[in-house]
Protein backbone atom coordinates (compact mmCIF):
# COMPACT_ATOMS: atom_id res chain seq x y z
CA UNK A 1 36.16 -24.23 -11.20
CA UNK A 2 37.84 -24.92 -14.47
CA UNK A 3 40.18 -22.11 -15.90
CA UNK A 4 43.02 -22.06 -18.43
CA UNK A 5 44.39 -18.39 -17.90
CA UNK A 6 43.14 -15.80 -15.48
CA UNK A 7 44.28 -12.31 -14.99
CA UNK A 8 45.49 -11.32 -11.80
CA UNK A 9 45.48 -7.92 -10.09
CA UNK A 10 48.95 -7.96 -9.10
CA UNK A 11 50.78 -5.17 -7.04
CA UNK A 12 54.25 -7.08 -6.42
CA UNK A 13 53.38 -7.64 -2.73
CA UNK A 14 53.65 -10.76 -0.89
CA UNK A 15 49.76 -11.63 -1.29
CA UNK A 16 49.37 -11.04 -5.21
CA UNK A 17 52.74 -13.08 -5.37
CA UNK A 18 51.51 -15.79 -3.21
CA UNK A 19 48.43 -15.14 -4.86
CA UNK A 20 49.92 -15.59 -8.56
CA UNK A 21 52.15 -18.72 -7.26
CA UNK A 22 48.87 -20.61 -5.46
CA UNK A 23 46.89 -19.90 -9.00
CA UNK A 24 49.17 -21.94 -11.04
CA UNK A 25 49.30 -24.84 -8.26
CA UNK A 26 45.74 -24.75 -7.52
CA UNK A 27 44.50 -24.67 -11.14
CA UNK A 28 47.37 -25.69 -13.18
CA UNK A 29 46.31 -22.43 -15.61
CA UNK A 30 48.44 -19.87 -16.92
CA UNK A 31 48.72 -16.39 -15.04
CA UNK A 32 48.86 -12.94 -16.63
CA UNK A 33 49.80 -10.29 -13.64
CA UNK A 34 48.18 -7.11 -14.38
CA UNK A 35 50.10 -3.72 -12.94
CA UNK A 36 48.38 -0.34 -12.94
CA UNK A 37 50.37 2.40 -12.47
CA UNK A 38 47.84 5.46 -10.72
CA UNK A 39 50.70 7.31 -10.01
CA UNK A 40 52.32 4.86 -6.19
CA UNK A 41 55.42 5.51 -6.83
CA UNK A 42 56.71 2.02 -7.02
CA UNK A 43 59.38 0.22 -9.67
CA UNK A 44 56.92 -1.11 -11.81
CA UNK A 45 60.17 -3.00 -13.86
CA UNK A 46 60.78 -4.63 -10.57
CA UNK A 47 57.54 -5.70 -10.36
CA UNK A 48 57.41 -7.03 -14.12
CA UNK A 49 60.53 -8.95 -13.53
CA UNK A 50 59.47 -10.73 -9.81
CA UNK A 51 56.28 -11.59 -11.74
CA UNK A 52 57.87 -13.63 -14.56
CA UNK A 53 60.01 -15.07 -11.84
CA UNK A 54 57.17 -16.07 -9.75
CA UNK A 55 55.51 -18.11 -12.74
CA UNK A 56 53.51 -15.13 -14.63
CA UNK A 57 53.19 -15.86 -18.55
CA UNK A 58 52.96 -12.43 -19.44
CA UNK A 59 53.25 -9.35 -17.50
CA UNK A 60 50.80 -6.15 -18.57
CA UNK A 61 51.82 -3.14 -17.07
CA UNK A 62 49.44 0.37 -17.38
CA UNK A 63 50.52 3.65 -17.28
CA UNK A 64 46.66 5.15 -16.05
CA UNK A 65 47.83 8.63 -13.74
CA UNK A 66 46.25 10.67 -16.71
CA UNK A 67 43.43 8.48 -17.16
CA UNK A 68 42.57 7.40 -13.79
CA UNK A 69 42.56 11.51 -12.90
CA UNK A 70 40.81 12.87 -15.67
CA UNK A 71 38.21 10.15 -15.83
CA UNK A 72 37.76 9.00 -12.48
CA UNK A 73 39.17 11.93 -9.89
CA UNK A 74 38.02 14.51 -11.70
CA UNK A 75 34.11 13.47 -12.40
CA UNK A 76 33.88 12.81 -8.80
CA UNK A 77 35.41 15.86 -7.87
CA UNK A 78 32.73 17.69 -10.14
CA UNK A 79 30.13 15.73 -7.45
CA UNK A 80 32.00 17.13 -4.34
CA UNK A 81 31.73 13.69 -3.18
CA UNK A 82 33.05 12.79 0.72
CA UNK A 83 31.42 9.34 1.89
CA UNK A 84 30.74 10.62 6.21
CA UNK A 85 31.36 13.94 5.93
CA UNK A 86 35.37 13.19 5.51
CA UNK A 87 37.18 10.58 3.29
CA UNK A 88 37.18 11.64 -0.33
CA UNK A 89 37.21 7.89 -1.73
CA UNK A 90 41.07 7.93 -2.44
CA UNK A 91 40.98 4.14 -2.65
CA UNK A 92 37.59 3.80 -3.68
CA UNK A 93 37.81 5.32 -7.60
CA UNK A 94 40.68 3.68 -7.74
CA UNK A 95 39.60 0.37 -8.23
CA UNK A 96 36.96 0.72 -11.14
CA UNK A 97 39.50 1.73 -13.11
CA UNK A 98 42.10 -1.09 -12.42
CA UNK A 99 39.42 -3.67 -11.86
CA UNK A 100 37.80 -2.37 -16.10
CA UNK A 101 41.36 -2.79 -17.68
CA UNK A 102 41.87 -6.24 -15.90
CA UNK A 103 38.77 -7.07 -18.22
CA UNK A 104 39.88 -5.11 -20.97
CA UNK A 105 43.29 -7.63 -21.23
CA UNK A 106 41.50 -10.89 -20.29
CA UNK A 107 38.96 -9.84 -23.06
CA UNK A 108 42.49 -8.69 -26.10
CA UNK A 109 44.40 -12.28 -23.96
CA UNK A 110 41.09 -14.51 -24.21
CA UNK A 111 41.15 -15.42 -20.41
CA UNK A 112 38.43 -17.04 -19.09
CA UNK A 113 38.76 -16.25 -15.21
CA UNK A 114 40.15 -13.06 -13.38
CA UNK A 115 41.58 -12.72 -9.91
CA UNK A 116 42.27 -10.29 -7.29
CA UNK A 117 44.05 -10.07 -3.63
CA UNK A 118 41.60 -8.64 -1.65
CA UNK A 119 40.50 -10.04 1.66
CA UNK A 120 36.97 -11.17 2.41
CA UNK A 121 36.60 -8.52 5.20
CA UNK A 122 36.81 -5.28 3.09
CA UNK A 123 35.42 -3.04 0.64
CA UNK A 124 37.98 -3.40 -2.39
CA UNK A 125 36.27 -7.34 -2.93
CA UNK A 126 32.94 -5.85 -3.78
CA UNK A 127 34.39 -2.97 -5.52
CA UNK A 128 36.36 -5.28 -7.77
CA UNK A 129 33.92 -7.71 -8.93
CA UNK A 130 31.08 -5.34 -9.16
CA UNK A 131 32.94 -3.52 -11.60
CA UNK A 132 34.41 -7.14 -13.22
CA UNK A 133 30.12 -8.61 -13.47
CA UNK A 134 29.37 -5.18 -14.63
CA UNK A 135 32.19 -5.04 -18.06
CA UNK A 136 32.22 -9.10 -18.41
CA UNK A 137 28.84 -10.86 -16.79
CA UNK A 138 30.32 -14.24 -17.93
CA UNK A 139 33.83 -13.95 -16.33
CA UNK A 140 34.88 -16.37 -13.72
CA UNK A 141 36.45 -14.76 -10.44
CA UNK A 142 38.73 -16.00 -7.95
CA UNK A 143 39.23 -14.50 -4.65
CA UNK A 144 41.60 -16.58 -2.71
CA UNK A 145 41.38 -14.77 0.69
CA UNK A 146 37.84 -16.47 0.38
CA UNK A 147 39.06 -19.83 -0.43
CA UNK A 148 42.65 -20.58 1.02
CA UNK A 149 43.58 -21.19 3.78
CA UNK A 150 46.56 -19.14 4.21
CA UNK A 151 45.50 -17.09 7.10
CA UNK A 152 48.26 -15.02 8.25
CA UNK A 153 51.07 -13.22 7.34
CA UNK A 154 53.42 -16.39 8.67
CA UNK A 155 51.38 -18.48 6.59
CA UNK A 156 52.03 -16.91 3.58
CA UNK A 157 55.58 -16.20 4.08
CA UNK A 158 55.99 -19.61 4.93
CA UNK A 159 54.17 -20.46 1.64
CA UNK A 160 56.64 -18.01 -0.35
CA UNK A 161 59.76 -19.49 0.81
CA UNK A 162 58.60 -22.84 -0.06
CA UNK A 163 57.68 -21.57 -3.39
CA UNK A 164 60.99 -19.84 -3.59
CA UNK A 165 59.13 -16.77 -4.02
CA UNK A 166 61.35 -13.47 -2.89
CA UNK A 167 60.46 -11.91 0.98
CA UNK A 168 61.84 -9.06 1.24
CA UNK A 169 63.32 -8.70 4.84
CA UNK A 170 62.32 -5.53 5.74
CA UNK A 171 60.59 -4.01 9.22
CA UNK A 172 56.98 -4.98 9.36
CA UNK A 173 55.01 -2.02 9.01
CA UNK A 174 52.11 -1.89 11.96
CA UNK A 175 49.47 -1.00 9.47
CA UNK A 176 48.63 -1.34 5.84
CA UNK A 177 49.20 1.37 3.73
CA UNK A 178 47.63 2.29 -0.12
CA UNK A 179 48.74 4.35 -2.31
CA UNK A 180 47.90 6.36 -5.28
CA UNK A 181 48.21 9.68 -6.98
CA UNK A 182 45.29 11.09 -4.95
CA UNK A 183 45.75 9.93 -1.57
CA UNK A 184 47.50 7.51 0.96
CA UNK A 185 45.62 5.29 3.32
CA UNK A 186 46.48 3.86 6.46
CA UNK A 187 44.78 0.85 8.30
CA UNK A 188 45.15 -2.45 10.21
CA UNK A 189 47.69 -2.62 12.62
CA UNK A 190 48.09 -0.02 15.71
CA UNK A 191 45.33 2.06 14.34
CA UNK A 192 42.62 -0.25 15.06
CA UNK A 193 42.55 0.97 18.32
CA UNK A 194 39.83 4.35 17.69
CA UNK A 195 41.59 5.64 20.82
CA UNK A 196 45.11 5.98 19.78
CA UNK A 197 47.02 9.01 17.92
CA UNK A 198 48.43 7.68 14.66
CA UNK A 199 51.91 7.27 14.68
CA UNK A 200 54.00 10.36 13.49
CA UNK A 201 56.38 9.18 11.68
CA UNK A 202 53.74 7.16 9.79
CA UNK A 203 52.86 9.60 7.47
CA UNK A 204 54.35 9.35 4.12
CA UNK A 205 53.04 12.59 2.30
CA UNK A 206 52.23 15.48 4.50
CA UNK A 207 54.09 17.41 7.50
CA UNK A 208 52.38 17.75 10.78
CA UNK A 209 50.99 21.18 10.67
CA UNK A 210 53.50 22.33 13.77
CA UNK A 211 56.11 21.92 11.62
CA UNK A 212 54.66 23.58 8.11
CA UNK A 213 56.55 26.95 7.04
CA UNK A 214 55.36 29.85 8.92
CA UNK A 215 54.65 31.82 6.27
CA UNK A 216 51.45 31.10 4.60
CA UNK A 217 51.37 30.40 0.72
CA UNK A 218 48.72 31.90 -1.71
CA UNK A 219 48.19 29.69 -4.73
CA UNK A 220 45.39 30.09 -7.72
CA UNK A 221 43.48 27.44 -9.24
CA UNK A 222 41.41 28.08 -12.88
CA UNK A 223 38.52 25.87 -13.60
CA UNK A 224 36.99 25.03 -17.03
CA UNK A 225 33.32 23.58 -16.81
CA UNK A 226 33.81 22.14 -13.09
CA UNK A 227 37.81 21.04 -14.31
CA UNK A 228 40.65 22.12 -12.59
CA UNK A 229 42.82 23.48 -15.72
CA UNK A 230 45.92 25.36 -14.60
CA UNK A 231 47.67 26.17 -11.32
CA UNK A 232 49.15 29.81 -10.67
CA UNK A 233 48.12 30.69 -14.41
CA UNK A 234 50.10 27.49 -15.97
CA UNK A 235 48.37 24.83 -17.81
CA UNK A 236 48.78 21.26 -16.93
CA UNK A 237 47.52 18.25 -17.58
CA UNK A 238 45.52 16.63 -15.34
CA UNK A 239 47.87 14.55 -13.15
CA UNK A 240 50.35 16.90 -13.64
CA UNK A 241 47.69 19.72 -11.90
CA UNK A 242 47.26 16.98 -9.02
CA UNK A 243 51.05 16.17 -8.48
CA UNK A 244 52.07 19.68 -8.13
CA UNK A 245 48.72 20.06 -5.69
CA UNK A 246 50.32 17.51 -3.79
CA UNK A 247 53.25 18.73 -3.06
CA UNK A 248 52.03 22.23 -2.14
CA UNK A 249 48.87 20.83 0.14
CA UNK A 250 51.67 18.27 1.50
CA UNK A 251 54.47 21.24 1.99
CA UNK A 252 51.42 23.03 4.59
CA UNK A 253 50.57 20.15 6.09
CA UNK A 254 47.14 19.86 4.15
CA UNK A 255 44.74 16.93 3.54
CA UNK A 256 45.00 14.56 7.21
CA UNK A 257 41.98 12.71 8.32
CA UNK A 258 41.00 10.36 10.86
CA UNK A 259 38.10 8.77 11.23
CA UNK A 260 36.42 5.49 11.98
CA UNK A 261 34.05 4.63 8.63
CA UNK A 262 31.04 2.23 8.06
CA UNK A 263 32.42 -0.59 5.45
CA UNK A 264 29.84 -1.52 3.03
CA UNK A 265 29.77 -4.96 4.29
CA UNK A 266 28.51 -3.94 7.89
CA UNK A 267 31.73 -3.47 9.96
CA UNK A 268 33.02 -0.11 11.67
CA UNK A 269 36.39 0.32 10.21
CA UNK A 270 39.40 2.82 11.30
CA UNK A 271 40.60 4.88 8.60
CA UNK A 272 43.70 7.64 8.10
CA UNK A 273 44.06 9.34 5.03
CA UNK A 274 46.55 11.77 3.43
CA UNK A 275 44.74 14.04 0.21
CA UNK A 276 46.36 17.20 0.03
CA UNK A 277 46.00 17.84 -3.37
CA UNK A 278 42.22 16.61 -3.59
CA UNK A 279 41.68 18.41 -0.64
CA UNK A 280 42.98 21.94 -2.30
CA UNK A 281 40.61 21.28 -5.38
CA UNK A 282 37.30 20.51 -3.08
CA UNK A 283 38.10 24.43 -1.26
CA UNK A 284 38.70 26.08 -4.66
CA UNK A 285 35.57 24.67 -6.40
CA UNK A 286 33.57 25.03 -3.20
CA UNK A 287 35.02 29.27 -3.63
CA UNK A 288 33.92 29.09 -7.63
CA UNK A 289 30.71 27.26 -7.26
CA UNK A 290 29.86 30.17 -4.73
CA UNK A 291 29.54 32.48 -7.41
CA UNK A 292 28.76 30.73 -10.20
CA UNK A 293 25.72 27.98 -9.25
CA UNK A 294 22.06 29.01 -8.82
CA UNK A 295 20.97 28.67 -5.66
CA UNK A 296 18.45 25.80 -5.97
CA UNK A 297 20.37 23.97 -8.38
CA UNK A 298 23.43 23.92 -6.08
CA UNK A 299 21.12 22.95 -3.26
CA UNK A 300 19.56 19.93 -5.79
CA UNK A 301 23.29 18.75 -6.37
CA UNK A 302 24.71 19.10 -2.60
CA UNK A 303 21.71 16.74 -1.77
CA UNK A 304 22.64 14.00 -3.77
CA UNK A 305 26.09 13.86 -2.68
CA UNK A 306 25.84 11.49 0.16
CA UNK A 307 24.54 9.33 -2.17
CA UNK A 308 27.14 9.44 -4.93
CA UNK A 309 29.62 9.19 -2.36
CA UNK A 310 28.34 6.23 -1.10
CA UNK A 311 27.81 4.51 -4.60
CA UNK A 312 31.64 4.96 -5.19
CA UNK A 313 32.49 3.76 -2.02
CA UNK A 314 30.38 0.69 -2.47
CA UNK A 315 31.67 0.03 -5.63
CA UNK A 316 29.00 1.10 -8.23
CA UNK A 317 31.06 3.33 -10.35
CA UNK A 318 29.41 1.41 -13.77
CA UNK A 319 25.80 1.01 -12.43
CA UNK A 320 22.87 3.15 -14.23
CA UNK A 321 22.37 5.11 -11.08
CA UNK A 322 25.55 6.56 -11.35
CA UNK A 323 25.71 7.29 -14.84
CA UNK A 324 22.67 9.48 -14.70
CA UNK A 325 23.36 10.68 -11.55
CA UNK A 326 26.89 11.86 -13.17
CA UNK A 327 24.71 13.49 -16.49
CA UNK A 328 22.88 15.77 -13.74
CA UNK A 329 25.76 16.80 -11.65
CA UNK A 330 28.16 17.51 -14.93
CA UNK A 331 25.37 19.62 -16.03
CA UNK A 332 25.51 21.35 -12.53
CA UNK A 333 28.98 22.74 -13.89
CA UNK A 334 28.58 23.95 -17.02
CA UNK A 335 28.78 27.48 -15.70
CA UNK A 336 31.81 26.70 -13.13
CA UNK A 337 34.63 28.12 -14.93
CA UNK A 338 36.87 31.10 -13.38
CA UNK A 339 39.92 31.28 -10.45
CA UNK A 340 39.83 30.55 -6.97
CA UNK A 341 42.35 31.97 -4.84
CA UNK A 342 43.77 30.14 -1.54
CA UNK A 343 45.53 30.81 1.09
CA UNK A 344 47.65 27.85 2.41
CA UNK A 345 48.68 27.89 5.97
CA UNK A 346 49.28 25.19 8.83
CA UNK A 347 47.16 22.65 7.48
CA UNK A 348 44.79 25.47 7.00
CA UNK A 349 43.06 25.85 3.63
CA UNK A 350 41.63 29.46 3.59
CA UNK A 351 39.67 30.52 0.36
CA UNK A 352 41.42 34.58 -0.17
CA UNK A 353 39.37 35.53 -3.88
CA UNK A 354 37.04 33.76 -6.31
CA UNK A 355 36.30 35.04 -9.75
CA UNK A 356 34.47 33.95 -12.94
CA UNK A 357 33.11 35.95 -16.27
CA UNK A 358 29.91 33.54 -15.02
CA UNK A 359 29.60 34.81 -11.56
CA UNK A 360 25.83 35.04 -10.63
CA UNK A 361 26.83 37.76 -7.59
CA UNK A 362 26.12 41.52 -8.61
CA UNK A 363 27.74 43.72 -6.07
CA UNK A 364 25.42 46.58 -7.41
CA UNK A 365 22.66 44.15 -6.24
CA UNK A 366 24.33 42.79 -2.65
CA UNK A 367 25.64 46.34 -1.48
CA UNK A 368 25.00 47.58 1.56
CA UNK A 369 24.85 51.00 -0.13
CA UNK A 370 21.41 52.72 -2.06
CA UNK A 371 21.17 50.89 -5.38
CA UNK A 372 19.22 50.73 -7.91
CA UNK A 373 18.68 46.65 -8.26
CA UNK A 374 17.07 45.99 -5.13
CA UNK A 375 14.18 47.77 -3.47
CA UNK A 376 14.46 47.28 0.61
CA UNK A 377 10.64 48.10 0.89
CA UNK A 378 9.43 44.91 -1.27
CA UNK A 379 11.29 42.06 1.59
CA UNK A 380 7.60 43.83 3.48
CA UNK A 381 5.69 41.43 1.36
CA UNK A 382 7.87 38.66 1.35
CA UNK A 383 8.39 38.21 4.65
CA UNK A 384 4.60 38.64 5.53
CA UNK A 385 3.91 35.79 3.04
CA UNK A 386 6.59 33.50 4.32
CA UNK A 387 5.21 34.46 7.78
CA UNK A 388 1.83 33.50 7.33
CA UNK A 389 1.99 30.03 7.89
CA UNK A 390 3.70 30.38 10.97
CA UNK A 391 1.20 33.31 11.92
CA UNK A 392 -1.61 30.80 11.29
CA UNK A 393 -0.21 28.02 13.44
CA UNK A 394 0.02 30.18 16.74
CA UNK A 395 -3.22 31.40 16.08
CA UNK A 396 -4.53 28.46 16.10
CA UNK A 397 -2.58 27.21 19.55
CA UNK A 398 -3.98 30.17 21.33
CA UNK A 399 -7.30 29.63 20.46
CA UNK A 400 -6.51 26.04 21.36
CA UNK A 401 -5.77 27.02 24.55
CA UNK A 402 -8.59 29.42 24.97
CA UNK A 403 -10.84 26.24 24.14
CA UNK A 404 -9.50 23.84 26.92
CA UNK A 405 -10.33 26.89 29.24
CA UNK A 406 -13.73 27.21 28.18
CA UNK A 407 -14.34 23.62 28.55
CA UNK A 408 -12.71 23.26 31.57
């Protein structure tokens, strides 16, 4: 492959700087390291300036916390979406959004080829370059995990010092860790053994719940159209609404899960995750949507959520499926505006009130008490006609029965 300036994914690590080193060796091309800041907490002017050092041309750096929540988080919050019943795709929107910009600036710095670090084993590969052929069908892309052969972690560092490329000497963390402004994963390492407890001193967000305040905490969420809008009555934008999430789900303990996933390209993989503030927002929407969703249309959208889940996870965030399956869900939530209240205790999310000037639930209707709006006597009819299938079907196995005497 022939390129003259590619645009590389770049976190700062030792593989995007290996990465961004072996690009200008390999190809003799020019390299433009592309940051995105989602809200990891790093110094991205650190990063700019070890990138220059390394070789980079030009250095792009992306403030997207506002956009990456209220385009990406939020939309697939509206879909409830949890890929096996647990992980709420932390990583997986996340790299749509990075992998559209790194098109966007080799499109505005005429680049012909883009690049990323990912390995050949894992999801973020597919995720990437889906998203790249989907935004730029003609690009080039380089993956050098699937063309080096700089194996190991000694192999690279070995690379870096020849390279004169900075290593950090710092203790070896036992398991690789990602980061952005709606979660923290954890993998690799001493959790690929299914068996073992994680760590506890590897989290980086949340308490343990033993040690979360023993009082509990009531908080209140408002929603606009399926939108988290304001927290305890306050408006805030949306990464603003998720940091402050964060720190409250994090405070109790909130958002910890474990569990060994299916990676789209056929392995079993071990996952831990840390989403307290995502997980706050799935209760309090759950609470809202309680009260304001139809019945049948709530049961229509809840279907289709293992499959949304699983395009995002696979990497199809800009296929047609999703698009339209999006148009149906956000018109799922037209009516989903109002306040849930929660109750936050021990790693314990407990919905305590919901409330909307949509709510579909008539307590003049639902009471216990003599009303007016519902007639006990008419469930008679209903029941007998939902019944009569069922009636039909053991009528027809006794007389079944009855036959096999006769013949016998």
């Amino acid at each position: 492959m022939k390129v003259k300036k590619v645009v590389l994914a770049y976190s700062g690590g030792l593989d995007t700087s290996v990465i961004l080193r072996w690009l200008i060796e390999k190809y003799c091309c020019e390299v433009v390291a592309y940051c995105a800041d989602l809200g990891q907490g790093e110094d991205l002017e650190a990063i700019r300036r070890k990138a220059l050092k390394t070789g980079a041309s030009k250095v792009v750096v992306d403030d997207l916390k506002e956009e990456f929540v209220k385009h990406y988080v939020f939309p697939m919050l509206r879909a409830n979406a949890i890929y096996e019943g647990s992980y709420l795709l932390g990583t997986s929107i996340a790299r749509p959004l990075i992998a559209k910009r790194q098109i966007d600036v080799a499109i505005r710095e005429k680049a012909d080829a883009v690049a990323h670090g990912a390995t050949g084993k894992g999801n973020d590969q597919v995720r990437f370059e889906l998203t790249y052929y989907a935004l730029k069908p003609d690009v080039k892309v380089i993956a050098p995990w699937r063309l080096w052969d700089l194996n190991s972690r000694k192999a690279l560092v070995a690379y870096a010092k020849r390279q004169g490329i900075p290593v950090p000497v710092t203790r070896r963390m036992p398991y690789s860790i990602d980061r952005n402004l709606f979660h923290i994963s954890y993998e690799g390492g001493v959790l690929e053994d299914p068996w073992e407890e994680p760590p506890a001193d590897m989290f980086l967000w949340t308490v343990a719940a033993e040690r979360a305040p023993e009082r509990p905490e009531y908080i209140e969420i408002d929603f606009f159209r399926g939108d988290p809008v304001a927290l305890n009555g306050k408006a805030l934008s949306p990464a603003n609404l998720l940091s402050r999430l964060n720190l409250l789900g994090a405070k109790h303990g909130i958002g910890r899960v474990d569990l060994v996933e299916n990676r789209y390209v056929g392995m079993k993989s071990r996952g831990v995750y840390e989403t307290p503030g995502g997980t706050l927002l799935h209760s309090a929407r759950r609470a809202l949507e309680s009260i304001t969703m139809d019945r049948e249309v709530m049961r229509l959208r809840d279907s289709l959520i293992p499959k949304y889940a699983e395009m995002v996870y696979y990497g199809y965030w800009f296929s047609p499926e999703r698009e339209i399956l999006q148009k149906a869900i956000d018109a799922s939530q037209e009516d989903v505006s109002g306040r849930a209240r929660l109750k936050l205790y021990k790693g314990n999310v407990i919905v305590a009130g919901r409330r909307s000037g949509h709510s579909l639930y008539d307590p003049n209707v639902a009471t216990f008490e003599e009303s007016e709006g519902y007639h006990q006597a008419d469930a008679d009819g209903f029941i007998r006609l939902n019944a009569l299938r069922l009636r039909l079907r053991r009528l027809k196995q006794v007389q079944g029965k009855k036959d096999k005497g006769i013949k016998g």
